[in-house]
C-alpha atoms as a PDB file:
ATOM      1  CA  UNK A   1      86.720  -4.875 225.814  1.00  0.00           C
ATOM      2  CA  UNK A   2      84.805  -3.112 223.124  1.00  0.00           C
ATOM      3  CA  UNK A   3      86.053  -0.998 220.733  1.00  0.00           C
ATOM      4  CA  UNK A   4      83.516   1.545 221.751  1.00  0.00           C
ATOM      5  CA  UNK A   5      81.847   2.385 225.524  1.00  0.00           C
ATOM      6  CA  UNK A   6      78.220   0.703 225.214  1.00  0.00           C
ATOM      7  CA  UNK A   7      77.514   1.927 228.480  1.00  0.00           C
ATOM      8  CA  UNK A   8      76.030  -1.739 229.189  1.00  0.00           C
ATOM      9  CA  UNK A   9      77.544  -4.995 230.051  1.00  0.00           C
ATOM     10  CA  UNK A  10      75.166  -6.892 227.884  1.00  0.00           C
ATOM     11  CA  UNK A  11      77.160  -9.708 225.808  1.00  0.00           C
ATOM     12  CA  UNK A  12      77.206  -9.918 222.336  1.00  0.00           C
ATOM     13  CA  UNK A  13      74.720  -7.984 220.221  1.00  0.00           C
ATOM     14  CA  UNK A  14      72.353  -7.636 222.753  1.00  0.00           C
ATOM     15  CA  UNK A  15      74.784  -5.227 224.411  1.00  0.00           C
ATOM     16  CA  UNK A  16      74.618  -3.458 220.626  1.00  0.00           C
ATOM     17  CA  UNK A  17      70.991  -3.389 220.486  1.00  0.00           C
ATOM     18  CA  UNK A  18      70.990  -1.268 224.026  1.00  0.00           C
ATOM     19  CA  UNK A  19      73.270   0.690 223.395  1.00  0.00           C
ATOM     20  CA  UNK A  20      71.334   1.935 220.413  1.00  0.00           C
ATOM     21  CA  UNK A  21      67.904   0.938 220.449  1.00  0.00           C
ATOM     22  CA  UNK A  22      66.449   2.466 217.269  1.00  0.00           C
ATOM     23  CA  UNK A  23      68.871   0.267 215.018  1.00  0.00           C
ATOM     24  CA  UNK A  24      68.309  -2.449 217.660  1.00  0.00           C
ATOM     25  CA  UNK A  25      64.633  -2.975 217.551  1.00  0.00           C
ATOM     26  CA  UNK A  26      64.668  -3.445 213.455  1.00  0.00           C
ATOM     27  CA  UNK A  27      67.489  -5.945 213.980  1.00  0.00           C
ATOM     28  CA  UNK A  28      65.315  -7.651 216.577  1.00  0.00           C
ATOM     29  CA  UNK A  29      62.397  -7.933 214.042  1.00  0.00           C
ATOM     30  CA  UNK A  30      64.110  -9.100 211.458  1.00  0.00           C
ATOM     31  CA  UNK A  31      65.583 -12.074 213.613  1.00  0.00           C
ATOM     32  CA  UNK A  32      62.215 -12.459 215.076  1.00  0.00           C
ATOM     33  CA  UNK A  33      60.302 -13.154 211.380  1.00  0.00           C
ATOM     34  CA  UNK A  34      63.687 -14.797 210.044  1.00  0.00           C
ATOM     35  CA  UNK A  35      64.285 -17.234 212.627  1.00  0.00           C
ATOM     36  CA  UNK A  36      60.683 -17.456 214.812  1.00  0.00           C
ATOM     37  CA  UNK A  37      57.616 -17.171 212.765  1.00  0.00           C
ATOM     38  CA  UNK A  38      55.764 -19.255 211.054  1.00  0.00           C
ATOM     39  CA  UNK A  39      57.603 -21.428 208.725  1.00  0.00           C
ATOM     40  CA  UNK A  40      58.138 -24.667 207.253  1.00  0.00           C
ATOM     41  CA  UNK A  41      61.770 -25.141 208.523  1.00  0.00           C
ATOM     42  CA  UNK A  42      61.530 -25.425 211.880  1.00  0.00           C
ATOM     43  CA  UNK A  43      62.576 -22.328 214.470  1.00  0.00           C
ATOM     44  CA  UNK A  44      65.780 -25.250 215.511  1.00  0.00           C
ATOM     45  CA  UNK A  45      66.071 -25.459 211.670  1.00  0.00           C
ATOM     46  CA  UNK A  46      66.293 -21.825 211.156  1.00  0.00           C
ATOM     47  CA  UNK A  47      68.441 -21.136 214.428  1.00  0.00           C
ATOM     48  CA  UNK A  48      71.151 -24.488 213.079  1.00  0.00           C
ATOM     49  CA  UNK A  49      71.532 -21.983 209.601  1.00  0.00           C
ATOM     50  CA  UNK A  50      72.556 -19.344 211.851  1.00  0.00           C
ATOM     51  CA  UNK A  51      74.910 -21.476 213.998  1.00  0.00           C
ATOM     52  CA  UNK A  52      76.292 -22.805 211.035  1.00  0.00           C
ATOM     53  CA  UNK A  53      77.204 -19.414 209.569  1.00  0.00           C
ATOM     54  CA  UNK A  54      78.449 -17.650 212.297  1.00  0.00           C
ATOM     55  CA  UNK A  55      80.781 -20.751 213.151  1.00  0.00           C
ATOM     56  CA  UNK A  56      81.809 -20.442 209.452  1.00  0.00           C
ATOM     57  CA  UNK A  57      82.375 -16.326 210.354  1.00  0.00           C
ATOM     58  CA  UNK A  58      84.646 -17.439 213.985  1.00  0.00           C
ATOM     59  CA  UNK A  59      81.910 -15.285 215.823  1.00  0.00           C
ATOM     60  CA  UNK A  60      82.606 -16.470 218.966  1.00  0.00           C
ATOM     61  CA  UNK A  61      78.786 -14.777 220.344  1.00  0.00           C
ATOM     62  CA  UNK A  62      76.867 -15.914 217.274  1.00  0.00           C
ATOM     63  CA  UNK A  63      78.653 -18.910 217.014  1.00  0.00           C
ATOM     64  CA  UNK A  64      78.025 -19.985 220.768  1.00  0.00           C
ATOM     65  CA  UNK A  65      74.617 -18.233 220.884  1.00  0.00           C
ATOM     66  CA  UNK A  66      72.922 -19.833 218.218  1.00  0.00           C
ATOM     67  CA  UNK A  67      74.508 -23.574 218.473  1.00  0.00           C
ATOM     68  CA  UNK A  68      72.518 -23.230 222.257  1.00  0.00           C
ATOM     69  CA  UNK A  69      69.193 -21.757 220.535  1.00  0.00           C
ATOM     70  CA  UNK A  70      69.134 -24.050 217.563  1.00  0.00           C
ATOM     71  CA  UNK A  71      70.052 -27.315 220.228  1.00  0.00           C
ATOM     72  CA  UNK A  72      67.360 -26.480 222.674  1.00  0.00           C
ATOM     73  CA  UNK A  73      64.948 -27.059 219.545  1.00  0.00           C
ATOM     74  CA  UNK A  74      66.289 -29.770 217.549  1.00  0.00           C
ATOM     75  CA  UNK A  75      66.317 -33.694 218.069  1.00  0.00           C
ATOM     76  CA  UNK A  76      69.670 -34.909 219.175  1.00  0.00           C
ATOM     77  CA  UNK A  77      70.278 -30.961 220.883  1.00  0.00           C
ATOM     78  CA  UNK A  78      73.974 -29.999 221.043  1.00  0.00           C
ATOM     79  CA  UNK A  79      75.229 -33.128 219.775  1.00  0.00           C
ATOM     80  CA  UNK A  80      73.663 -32.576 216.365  1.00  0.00           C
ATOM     81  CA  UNK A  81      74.036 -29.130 216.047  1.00  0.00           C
ATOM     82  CA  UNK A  82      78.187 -29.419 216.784  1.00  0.00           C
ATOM     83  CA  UNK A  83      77.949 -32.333 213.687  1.00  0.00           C
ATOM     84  CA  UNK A  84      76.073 -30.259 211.858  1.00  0.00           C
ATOM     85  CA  UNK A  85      78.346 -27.253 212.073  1.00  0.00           C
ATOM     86  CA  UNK A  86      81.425 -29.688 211.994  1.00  0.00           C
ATOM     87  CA  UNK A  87      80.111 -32.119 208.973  1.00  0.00           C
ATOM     88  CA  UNK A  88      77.006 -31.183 207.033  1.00  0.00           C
ATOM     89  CA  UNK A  89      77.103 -34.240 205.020  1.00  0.00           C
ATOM     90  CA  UNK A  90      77.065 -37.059 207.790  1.00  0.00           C
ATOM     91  CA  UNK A  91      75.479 -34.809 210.055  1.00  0.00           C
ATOM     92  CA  UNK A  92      72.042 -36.423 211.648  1.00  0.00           C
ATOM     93  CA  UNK A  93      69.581 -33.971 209.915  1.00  0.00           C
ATOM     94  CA  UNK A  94      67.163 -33.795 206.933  1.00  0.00           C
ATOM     95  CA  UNK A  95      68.692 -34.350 203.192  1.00  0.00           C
ATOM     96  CA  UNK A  96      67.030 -31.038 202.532  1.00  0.00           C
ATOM     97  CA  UNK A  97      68.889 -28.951 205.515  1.00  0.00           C
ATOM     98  CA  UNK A  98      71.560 -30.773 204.537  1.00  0.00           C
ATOM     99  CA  UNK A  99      71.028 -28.744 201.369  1.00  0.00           C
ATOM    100  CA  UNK A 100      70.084 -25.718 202.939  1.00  0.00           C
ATOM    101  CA  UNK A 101      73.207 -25.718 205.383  1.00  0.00           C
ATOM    102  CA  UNK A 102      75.193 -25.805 201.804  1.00  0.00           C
ATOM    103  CA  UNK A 103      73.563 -22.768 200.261  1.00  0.00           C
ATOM    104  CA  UNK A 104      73.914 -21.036 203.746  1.00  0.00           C
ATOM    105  CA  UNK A 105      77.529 -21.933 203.121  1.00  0.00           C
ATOM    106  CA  UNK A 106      77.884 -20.792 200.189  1.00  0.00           C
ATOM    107  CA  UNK A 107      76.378 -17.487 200.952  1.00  0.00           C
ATOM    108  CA  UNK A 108      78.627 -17.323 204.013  1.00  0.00           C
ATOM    109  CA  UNK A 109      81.691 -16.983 201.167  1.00  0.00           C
ATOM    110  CA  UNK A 110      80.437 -14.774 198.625  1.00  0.00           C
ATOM    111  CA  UNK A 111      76.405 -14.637 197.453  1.00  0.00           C
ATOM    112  CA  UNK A 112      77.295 -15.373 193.710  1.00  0.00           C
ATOM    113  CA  UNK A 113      78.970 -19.182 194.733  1.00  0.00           C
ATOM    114  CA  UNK A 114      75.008 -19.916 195.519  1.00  0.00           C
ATOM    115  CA  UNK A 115      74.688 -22.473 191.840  1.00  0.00           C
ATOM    116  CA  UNK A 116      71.883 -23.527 190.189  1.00  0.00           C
ATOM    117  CA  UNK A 117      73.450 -26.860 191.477  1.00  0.00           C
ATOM    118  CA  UNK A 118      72.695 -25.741 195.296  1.00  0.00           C
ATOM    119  CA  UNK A 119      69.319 -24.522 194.532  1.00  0.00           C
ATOM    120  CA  UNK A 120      68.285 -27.868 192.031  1.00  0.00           C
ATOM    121  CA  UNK A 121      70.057 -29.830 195.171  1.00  0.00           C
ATOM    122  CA  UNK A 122      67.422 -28.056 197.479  1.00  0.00           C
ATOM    123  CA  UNK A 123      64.508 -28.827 195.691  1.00  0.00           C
ATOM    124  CA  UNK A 124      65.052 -32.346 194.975  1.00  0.00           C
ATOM    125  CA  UNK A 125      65.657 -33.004 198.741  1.00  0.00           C
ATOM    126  CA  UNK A 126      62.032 -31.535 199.290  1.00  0.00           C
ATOM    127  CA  UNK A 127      63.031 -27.671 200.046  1.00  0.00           C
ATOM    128  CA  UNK A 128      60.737 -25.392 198.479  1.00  0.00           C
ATOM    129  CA  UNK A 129      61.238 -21.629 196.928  1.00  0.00           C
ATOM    130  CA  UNK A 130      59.998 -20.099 200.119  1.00  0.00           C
ATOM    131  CA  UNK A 131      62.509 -22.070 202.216  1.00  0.00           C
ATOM    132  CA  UNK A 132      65.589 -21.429 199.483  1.00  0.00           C
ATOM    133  CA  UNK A 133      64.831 -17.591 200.212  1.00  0.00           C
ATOM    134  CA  UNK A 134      64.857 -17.840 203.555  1.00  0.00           C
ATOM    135  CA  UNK A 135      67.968 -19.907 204.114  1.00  0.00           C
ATOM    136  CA  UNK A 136      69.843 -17.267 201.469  1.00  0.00           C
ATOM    137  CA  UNK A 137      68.247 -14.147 203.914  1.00  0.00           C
ATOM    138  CA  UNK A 138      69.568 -15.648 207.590  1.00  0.00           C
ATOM    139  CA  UNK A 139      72.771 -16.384 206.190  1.00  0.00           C
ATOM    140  CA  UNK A 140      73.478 -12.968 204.795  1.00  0.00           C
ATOM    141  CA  UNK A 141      71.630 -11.476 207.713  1.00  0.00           C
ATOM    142  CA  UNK A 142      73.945 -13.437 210.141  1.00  0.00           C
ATOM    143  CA  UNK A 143      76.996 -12.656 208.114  1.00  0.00           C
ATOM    144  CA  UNK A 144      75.764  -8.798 208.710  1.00  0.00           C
ATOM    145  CA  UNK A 145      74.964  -9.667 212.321  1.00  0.00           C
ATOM    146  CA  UNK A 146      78.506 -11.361 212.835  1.00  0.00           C
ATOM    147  CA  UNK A 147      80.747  -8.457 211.375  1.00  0.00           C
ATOM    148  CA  UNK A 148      78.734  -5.974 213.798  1.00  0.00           C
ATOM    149  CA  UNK A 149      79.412  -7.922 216.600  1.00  0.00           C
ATOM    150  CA  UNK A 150      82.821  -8.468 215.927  1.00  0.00           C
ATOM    151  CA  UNK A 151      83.776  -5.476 214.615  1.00  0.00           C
ATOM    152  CA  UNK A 152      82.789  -3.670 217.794  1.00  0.00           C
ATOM    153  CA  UNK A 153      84.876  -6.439 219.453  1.00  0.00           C
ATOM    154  CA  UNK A 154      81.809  -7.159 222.213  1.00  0.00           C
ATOM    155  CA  UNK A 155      82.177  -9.169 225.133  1.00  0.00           C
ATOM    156  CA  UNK A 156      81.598 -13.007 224.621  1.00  0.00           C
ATOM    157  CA  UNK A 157      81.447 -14.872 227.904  1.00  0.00           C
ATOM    158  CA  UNK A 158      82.929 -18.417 227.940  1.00  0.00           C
ATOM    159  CA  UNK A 159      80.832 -20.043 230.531  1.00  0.00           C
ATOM    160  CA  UNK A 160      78.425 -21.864 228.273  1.00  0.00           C
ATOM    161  CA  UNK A 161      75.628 -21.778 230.931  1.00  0.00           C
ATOM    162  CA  UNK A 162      75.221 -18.273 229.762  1.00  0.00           C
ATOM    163  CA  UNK A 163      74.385 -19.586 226.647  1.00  0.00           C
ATOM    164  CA  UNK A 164      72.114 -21.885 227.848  1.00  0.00           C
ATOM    165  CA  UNK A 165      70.448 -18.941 230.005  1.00  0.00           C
ATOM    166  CA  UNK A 166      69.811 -17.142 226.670  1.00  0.00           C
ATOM    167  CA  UNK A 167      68.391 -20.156 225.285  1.00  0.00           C
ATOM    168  CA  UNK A 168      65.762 -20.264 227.494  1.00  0.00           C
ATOM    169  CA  UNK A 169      64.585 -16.857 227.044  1.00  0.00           C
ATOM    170  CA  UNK A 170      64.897 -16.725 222.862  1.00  0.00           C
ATOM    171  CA  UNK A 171      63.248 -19.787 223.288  1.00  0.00           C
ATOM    172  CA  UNK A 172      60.424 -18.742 225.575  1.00  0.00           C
ATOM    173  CA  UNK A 173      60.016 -14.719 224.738  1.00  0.00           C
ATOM    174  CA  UNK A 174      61.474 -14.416 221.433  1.00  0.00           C
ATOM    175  CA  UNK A 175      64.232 -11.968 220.353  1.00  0.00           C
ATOM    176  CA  UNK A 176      62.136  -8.605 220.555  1.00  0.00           C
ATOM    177  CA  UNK A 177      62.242  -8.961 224.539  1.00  0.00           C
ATOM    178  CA  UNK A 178      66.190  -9.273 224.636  1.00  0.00           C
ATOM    179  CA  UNK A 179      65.935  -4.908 223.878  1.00  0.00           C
ATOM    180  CA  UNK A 180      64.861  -4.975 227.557  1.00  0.00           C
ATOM    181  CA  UNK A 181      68.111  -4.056 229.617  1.00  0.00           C
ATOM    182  CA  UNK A 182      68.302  -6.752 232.191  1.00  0.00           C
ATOM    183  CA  UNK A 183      67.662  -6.350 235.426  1.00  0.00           C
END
């Protein structure tokens, strides 16, 4: 049960982003250009960063959410995405997210333990300055995202066919049409 009355029965942060709209729409965009526009890494690369944090963080929601998201993009779906979060370094993806899922790592513990080792380790496995940003950005922002979610205490379903319905629509519509109460 929450640790406040959202007035919805929305899971997760989209029950957050209802229950307060104004503060839900920016959060919305910045997900949206973080983890769906244009970009070199891939929207399953971007979404595998967030999974990876927010299993780091024990967000059950993120955690859950984001593994689905990032699997219905990537090769290999759920399979690689529970390596990845499990074992970055024999997990079946790119040398350079393999890089990027360490700097998102480090972040995850504390933004100074990002070294000039993680960035030169980035670059030589392809990743460019552009892609280094980004990866530093969604893991803070999903650290951020976690703690609100968590600290509100919001309802995480366990069926993971829910997940797999929210998929679909990140997926299809993108995260500014999860503000939408659902009908």
């Amino acid at each position: 049960m929450p640790h406040i009355d959202l007035g919805n029965d929305a899971p997760g942060v989209r029950g957050l982003m209802q229950y307060r709209p104004e503060t839900g729409r920016v959060l919305s965009e910045l997900a949206e250009i973080l983890l769906r526009d244009d970009n070199t890494l891939s929207r399953g690369e971007r979404e595998l960063i967030a999974s990876y944090v927010s299993s780091l963080n024990q967000c059950k929601f993120c955690s859950a959410s984001h593994k689905a998201f990032a699997a219905a993009q990537l090769p290999g779906g759920a399979e690689t995405v529970a390596h990845a979060c499990s074992d970055v370094d024999t997990a079946p993806v790119s040398d350079k997210v393999k890089a990027l899922l360490h700097i998102a790592g480090a972040v995850q513990r504390l933004g100074t333990e990002v070294t000039d080792d993680h960035v030169a380790a980035a670059r030589k496995a392809g990743a460019t300055d552009v892609e280094i940003h980004d990866t530093v950005l969604i893991a803070a922002a999903f650290c951020m995202f976690n703690r609100y979610v968590d600290g509100l205490a919001t309802y995480a379903p366990d069926d993971p066919a829910a997940y797999a319905q929210m998929a679909e629509q990140i997926v299809t519509d993108g995260y500014m049409a999860r503000l939408a109460p659902r009908g």
